[in-house]
N, C-alpha and C. Protein backbone atom coordinates (compact mmCIF):
# COMPACT_ATOMS: atom_id res chain seq x y z
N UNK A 1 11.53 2.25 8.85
CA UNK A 1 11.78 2.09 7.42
C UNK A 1 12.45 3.35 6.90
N UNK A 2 13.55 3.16 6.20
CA UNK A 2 14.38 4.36 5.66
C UNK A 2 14.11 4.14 4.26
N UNK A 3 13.75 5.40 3.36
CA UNK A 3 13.84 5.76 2.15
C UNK A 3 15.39 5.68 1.17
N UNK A 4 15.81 4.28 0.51
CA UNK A 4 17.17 4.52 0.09
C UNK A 4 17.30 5.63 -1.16
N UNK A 5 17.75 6.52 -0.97
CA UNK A 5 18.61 7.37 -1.94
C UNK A 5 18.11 7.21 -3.51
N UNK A 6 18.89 6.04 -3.68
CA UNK A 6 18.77 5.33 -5.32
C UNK A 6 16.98 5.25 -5.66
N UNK A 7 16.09 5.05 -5.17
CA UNK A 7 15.39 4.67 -5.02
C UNK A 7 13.86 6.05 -5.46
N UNK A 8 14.90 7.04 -5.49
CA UNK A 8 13.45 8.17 -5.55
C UNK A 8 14.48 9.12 -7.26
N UNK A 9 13.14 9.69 -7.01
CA UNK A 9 13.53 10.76 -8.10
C UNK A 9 12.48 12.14 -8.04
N UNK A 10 12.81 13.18 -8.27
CA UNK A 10 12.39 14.09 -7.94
C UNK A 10 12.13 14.93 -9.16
N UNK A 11 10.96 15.41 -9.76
CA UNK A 11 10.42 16.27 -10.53
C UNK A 11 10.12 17.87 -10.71
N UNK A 12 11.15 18.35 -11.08
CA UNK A 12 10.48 19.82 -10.87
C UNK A 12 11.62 21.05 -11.27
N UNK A 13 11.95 22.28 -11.16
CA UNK A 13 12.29 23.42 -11.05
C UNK A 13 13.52 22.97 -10.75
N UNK A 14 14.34 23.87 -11.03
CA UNK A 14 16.04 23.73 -10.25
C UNK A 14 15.97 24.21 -8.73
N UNK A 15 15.06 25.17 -8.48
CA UNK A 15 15.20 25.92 -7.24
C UNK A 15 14.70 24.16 -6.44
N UNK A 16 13.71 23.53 -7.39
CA UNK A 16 13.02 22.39 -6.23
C UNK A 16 13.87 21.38 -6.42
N UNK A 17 14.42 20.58 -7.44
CA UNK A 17 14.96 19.83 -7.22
C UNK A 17 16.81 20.07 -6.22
N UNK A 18 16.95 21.41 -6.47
CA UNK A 18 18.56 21.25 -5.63
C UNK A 18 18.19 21.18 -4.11
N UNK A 19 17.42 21.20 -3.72
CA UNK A 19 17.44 21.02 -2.21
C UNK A 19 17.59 19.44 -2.30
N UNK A 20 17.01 18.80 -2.90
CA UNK A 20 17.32 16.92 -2.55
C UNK A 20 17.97 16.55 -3.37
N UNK A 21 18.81 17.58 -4.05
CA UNK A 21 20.39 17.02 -4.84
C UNK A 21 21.38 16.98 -3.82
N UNK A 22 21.29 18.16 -3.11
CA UNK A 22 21.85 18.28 -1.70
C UNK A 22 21.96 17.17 -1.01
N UNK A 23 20.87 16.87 -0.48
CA UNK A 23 20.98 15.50 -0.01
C UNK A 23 21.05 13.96 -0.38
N UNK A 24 21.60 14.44 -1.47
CA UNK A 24 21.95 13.40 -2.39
C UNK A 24 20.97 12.27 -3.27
N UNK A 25 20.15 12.58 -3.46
CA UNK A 25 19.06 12.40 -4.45
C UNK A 25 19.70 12.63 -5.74
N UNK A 26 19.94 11.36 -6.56
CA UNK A 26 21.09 11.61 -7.82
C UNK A 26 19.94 12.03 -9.10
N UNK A 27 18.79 10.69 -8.97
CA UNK A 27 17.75 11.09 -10.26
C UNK A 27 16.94 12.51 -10.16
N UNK A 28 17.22 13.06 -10.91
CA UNK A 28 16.48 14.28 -10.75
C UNK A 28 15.84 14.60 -11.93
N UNK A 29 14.74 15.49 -12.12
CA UNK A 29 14.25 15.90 -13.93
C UNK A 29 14.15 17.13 -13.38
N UNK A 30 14.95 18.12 -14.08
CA UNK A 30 14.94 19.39 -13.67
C UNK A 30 13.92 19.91 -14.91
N UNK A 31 12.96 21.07 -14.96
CA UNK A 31 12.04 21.39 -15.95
C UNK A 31 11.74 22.53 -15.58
N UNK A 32 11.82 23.81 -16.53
CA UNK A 32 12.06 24.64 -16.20
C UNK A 32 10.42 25.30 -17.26
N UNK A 33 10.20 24.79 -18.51
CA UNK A 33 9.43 25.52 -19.21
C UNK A 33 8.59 23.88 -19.46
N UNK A 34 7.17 24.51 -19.78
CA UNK A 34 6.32 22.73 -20.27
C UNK A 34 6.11 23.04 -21.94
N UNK A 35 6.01 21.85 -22.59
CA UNK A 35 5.92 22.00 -24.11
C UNK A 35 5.73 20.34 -24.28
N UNK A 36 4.89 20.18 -25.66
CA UNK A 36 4.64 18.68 -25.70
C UNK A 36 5.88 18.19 -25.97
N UNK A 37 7.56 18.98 -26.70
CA UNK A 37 8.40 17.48 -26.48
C UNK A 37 8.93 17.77 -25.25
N UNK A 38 8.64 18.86 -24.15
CA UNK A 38 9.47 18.74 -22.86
C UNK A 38 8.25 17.06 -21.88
N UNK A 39 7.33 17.31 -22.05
CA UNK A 39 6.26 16.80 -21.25
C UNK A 39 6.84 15.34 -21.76
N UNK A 40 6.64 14.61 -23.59
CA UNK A 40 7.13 13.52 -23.96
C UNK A 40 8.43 13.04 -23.24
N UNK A 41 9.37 13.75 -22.96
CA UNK A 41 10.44 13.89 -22.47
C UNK A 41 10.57 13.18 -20.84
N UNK A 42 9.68 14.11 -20.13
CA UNK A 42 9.63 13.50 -18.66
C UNK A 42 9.13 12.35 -18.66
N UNK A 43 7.70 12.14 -18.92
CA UNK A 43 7.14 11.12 -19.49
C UNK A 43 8.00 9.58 -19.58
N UNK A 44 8.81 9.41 -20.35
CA UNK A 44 9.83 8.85 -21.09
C UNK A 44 10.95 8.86 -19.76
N UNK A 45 11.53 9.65 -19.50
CA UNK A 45 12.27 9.18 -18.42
C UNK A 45 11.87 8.71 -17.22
N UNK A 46 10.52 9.29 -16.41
CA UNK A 46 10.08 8.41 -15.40
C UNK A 46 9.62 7.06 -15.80
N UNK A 47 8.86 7.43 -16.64
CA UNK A 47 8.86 5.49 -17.32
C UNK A 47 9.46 4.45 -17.24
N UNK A 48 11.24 5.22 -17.72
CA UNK A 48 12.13 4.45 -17.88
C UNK A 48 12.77 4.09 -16.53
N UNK A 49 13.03 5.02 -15.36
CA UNK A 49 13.42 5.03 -13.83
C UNK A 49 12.00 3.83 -13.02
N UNK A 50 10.98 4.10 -13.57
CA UNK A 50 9.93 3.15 -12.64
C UNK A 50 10.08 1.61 -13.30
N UNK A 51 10.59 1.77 -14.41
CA UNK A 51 11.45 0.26 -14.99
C UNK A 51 12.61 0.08 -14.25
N UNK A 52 13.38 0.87 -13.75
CA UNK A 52 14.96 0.80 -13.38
C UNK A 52 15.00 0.65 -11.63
N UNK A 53 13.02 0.03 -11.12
CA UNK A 53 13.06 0.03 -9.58
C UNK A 53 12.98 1.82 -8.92
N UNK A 54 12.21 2.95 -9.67
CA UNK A 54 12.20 3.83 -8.84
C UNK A 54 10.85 3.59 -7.38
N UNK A 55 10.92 3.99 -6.67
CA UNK A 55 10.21 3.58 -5.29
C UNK A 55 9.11 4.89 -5.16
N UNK A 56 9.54 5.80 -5.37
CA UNK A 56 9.03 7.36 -5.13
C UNK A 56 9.36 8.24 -6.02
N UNK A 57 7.85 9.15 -6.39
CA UNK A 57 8.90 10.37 -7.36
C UNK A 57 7.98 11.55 -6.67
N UNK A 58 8.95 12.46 -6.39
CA UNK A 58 8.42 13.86 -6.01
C UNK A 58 8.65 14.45 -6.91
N UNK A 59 6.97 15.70 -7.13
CA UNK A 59 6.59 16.00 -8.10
C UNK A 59 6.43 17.52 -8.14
N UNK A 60 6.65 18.44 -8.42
CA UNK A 60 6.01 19.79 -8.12
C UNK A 60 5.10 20.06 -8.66
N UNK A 61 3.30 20.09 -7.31
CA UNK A 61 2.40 20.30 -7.56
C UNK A 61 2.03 21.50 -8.53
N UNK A 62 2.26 22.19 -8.63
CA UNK A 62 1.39 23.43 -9.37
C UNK A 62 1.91 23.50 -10.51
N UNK A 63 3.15 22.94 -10.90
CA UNK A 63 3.31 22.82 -12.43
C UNK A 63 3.11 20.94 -13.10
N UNK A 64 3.60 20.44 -12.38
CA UNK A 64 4.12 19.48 -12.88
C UNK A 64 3.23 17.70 -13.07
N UNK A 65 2.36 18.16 -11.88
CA UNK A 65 1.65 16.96 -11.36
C UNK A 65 0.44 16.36 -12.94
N UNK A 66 0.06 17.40 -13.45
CA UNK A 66 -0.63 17.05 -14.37
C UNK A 66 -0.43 16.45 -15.41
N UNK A 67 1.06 16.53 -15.73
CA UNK A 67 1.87 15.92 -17.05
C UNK A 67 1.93 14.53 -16.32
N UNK A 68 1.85 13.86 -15.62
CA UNK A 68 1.93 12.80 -14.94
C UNK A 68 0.78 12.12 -14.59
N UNK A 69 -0.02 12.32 -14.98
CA UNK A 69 -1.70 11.99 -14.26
C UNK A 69 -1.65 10.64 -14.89
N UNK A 70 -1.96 10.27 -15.99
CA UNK A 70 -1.95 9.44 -16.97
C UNK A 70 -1.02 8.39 -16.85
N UNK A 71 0.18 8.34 -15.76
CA UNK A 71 1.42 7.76 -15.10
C UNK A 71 1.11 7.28 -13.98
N UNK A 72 0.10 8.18 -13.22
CA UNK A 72 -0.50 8.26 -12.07
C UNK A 72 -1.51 6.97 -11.94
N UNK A 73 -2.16 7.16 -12.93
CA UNK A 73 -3.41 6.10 -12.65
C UNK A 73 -3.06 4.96 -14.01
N UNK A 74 -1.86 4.71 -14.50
CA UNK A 74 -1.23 3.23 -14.74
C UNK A 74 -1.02 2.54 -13.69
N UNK A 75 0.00 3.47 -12.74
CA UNK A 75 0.33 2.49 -11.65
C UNK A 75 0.01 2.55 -10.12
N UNK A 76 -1.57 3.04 -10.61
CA UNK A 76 -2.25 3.38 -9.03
C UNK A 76 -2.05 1.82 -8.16
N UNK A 77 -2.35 0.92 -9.06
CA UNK A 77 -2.74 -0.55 -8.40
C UNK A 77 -1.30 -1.35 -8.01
N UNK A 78 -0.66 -0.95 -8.37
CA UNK A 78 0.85 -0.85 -8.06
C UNK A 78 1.44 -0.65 -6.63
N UNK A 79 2.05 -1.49 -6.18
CA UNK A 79 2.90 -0.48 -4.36
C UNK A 79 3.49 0.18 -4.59
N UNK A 80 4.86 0.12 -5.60
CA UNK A 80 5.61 1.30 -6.73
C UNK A 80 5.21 2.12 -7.74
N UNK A 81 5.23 2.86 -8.49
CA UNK A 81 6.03 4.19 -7.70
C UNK A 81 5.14 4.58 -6.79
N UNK A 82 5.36 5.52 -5.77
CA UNK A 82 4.57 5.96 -5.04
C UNK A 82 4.97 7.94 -5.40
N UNK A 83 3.70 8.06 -6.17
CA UNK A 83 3.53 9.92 -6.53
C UNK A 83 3.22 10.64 -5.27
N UNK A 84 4.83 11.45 -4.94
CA UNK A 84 4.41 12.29 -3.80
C UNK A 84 4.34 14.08 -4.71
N UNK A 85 3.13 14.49 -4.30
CA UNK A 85 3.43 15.91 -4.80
C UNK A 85 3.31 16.83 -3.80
N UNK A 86 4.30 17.92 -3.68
CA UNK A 86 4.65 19.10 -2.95
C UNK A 86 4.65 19.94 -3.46
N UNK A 87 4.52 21.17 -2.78
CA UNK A 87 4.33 22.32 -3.44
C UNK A 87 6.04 22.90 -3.92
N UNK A 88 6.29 24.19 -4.63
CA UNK A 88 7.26 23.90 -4.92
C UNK A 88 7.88 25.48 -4.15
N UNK A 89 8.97 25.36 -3.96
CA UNK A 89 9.51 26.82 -3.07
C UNK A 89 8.59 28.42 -3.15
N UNK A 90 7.70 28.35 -4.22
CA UNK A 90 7.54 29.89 -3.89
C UNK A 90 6.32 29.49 -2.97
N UNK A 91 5.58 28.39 -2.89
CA UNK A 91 4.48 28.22 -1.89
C UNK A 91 4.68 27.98 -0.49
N UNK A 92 6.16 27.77 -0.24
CA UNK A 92 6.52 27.52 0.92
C UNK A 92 7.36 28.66 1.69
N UNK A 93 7.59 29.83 0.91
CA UNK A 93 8.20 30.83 1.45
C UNK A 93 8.15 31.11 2.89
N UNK A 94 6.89 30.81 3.38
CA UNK A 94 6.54 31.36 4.15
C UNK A 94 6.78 30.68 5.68
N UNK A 95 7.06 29.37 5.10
CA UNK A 95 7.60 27.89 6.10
C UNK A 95 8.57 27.42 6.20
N UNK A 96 9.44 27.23 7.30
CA UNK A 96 10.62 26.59 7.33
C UNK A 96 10.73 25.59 5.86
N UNK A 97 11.07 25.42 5.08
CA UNK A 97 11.34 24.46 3.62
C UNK A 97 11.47 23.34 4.39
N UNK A 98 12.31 23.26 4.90
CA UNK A 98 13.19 21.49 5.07
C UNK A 98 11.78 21.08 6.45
N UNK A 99 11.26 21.72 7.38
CA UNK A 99 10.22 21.51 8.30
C UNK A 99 8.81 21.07 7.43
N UNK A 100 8.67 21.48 6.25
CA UNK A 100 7.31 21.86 6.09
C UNK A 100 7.45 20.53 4.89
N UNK A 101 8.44 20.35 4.00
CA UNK A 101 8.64 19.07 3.20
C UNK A 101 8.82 17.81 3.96
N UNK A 102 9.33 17.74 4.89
CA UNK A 102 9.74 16.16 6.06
C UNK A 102 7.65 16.63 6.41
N UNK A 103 7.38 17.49 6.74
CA UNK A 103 5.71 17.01 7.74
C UNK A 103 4.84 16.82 6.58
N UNK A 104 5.05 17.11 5.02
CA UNK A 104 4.57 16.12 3.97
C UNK A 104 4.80 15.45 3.80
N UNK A 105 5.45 14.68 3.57
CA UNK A 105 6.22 13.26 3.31
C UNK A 105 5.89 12.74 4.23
N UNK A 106 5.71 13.18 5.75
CA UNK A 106 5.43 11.71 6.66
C UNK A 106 3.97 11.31 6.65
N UNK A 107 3.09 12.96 6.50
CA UNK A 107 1.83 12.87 6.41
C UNK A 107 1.17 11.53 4.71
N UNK A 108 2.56 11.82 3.53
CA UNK A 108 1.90 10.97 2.90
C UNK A 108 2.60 9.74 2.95
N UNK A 109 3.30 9.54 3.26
CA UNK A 109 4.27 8.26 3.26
C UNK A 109 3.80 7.11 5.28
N UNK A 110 3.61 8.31 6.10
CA UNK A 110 3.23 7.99 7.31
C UNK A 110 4.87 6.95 8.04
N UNK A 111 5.40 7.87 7.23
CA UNK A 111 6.85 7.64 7.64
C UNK A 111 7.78 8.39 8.15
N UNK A 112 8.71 8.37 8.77
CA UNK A 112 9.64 9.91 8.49
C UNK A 112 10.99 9.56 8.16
N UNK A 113 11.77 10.71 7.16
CA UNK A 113 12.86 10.14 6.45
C UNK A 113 13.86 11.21 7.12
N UNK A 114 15.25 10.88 6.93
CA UNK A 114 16.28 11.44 7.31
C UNK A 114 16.72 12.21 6.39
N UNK A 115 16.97 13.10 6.83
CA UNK A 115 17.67 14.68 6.30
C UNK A 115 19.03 14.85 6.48
């Protein structure tokens, strides 16, 4: 099973989202500072992408995952979206990036996707 492209969207930092702009991941929410109209904001656009058929949204754990909780457990009972959260580059310094994001994703997806 391959992960199509169109199909995900990715939450977080510029440093986190340009690595899977790279690989061509078009939906992205780049967020740089949190505030209630930045949070209304994301909110509102994943909403609108999990209406538009999103499949997956990667999330950056240590900022981001919490503005989403409430998103989280709407569509727990759901097969779509599926909330993957990762840590976001400064937690991974220490790990190959592109090694250490593919052995999350398979660990939560129990899949593995192409790079």
């Amino acid at each position: 099973m391959k992960a199509e492209k169109a199909n995900v969207v990715v939450v977080g930092s510029e440093a986190f989202t340009k690595a899977f702009k790279i690989i061509g991941v078009k939906d992205v929410i780049e967020v740089e500072r949190i505030g209630e109209p930045v949070v209304k904001e994301i909110k509102s656009k994943i909403k609108e992408l999990i209406e538009n058929n999103i499949r997956i949204v990667f999330i950056v754990e240590n900022k981001f995952l919490d503005i989403v909780q409430d998103l989280i457990e709407e569509t727990k009972h759901s097969v779509y979206p599926i909330f993957i959260s990762l840590p976001g580059p400064q937690e991974v310094k220490t790990h190959d990036p592109k090694s250490y994001y593919l052995n999350k994703i398979k660990g939560v997806l129990g899949i593995s996707i192409e790079i």
